[in-house]
C-alpha atoms as a PDB file:
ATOM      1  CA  UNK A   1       0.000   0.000   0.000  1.00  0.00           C
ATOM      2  CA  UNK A   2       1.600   3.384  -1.123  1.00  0.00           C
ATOM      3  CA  UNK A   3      -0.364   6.511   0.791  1.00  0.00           C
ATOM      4  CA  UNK A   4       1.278  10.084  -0.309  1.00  0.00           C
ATOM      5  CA  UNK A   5       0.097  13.868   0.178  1.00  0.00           C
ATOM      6  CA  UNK A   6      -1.327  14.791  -3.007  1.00  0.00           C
ATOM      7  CA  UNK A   7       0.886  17.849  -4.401  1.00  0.00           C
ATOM      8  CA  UNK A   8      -1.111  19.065  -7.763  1.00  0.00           C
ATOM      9  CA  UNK A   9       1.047  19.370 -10.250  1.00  0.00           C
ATOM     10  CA  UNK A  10       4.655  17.494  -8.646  1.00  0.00           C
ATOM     11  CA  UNK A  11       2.687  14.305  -6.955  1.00  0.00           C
ATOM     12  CA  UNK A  12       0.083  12.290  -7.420  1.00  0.00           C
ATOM     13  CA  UNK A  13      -1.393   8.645  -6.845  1.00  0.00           C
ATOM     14  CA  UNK A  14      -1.037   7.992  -9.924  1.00  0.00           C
ATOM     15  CA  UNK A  15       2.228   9.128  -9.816  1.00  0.00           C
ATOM     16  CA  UNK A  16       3.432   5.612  -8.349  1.00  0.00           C
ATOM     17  CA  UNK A  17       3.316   3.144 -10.917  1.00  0.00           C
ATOM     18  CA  UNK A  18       3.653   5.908 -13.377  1.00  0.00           C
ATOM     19  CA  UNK A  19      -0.142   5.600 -14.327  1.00  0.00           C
ATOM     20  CA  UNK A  20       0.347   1.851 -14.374  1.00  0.00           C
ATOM     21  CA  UNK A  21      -2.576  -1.021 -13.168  1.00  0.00           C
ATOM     22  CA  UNK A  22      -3.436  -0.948  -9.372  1.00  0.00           C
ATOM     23  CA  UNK A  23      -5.690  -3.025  -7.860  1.00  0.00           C
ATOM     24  CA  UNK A  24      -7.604  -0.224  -5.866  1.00  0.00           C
ATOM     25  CA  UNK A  25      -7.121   3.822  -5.621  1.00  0.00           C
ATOM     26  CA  UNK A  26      -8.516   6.799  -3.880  1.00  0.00           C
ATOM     27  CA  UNK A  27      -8.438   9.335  -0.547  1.00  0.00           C
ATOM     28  CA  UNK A  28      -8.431   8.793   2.688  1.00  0.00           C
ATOM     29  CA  UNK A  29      -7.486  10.907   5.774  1.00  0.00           C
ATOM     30  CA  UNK A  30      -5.492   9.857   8.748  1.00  0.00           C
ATOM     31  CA  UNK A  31      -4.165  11.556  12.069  1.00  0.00           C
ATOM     32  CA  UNK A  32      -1.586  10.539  14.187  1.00  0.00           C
ATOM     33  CA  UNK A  33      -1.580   7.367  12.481  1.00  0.00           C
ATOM     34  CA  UNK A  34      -5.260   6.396  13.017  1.00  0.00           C
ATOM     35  CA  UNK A  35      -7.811   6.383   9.654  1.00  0.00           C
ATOM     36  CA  UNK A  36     -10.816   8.570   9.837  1.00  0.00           C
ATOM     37  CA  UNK A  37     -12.273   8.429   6.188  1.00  0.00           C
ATOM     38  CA  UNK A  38     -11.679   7.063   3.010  1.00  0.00           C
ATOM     39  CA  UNK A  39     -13.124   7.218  -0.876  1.00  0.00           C
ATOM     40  CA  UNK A  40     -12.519   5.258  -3.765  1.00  0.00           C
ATOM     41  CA  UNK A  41     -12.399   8.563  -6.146  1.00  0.00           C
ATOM     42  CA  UNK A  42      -9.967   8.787  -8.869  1.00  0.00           C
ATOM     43  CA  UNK A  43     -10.427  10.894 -11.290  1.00  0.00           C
ATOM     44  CA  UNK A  44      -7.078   8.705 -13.230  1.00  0.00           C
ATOM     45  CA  UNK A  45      -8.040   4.952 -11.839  1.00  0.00           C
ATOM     46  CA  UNK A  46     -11.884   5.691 -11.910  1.00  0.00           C
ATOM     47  CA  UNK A  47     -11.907   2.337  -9.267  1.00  0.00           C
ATOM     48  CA  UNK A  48     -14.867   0.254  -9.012  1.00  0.00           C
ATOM     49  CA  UNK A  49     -16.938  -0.886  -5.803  1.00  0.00           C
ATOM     50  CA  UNK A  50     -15.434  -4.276  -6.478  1.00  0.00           C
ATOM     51  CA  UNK A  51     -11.782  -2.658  -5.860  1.00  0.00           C
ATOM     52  CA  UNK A  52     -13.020  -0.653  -2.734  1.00  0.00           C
ATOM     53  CA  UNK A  53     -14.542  -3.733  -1.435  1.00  0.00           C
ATOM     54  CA  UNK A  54     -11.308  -5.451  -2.461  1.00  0.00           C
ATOM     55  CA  UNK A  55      -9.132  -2.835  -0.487  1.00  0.00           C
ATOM     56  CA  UNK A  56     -11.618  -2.666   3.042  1.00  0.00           C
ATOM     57  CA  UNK A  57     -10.995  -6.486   2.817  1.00  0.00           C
ATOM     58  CA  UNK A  58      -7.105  -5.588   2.821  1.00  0.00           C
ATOM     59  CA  UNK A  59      -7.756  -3.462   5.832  1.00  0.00           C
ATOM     60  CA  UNK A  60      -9.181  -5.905   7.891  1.00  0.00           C
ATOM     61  CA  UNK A  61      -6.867  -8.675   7.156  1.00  0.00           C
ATOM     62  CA  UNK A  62      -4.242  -6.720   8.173  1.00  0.00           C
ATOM     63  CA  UNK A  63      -6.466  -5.844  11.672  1.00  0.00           C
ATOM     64  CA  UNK A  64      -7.004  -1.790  10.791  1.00  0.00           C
ATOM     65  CA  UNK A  65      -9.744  -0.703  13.127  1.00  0.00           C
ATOM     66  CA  UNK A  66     -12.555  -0.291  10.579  1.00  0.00           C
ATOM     67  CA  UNK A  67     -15.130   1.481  13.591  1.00  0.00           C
ATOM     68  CA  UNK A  68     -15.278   5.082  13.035  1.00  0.00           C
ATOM     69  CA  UNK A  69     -13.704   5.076   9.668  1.00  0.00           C
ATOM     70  CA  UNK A  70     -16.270   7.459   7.630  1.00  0.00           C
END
C-alpha cells in the first residue's frame, strides 16, 4: 500500500506506478496514524466498488480498526 500527500502538479497517486494497473485507488485521511475516512475517487483509476470492497478487505486482514472510519 503506497499513501502520499497529493501535491497538484509534482505528486500524485497515480504518480506511483507511473499511471500503471493498481488493484484499488482513492483518498483517505489519517491523524496521528489512526484512519478517519476514506473514498474510492480517482479521477485517473476511476476504481470500481469491487476494488473498494477489495481494499476494506485488505484493511481488515491486516487488523485496521474499521469502527469510526467514515
Amino acid at each position: 500500500m503506497h499513501v502520499a500527500e497529493k501535491k497538484k502538479g509534482k505528486f500524485q497517486h497515480s504518480s506511483f506506478l507511473a499511471g500503471g494497473a493498481t488493484t484499488a485507488a482513492g483518498r483517505l485521511v489519517a491523524h496521528d496514524g489512526v484512519l478517519e475516512a476514506i473514498w474510492p475517487y480517482s479521477g485517473h483509476y476511476h476504481p470500481t466498488e469491487e476494488n473498494f470492497m477489495e481494499f476494506i478487505s485488505f484493511l481488515e486482514e491486516h487488523h485496521v480498526d474499521l469502527t469510526n472510519v467514515k
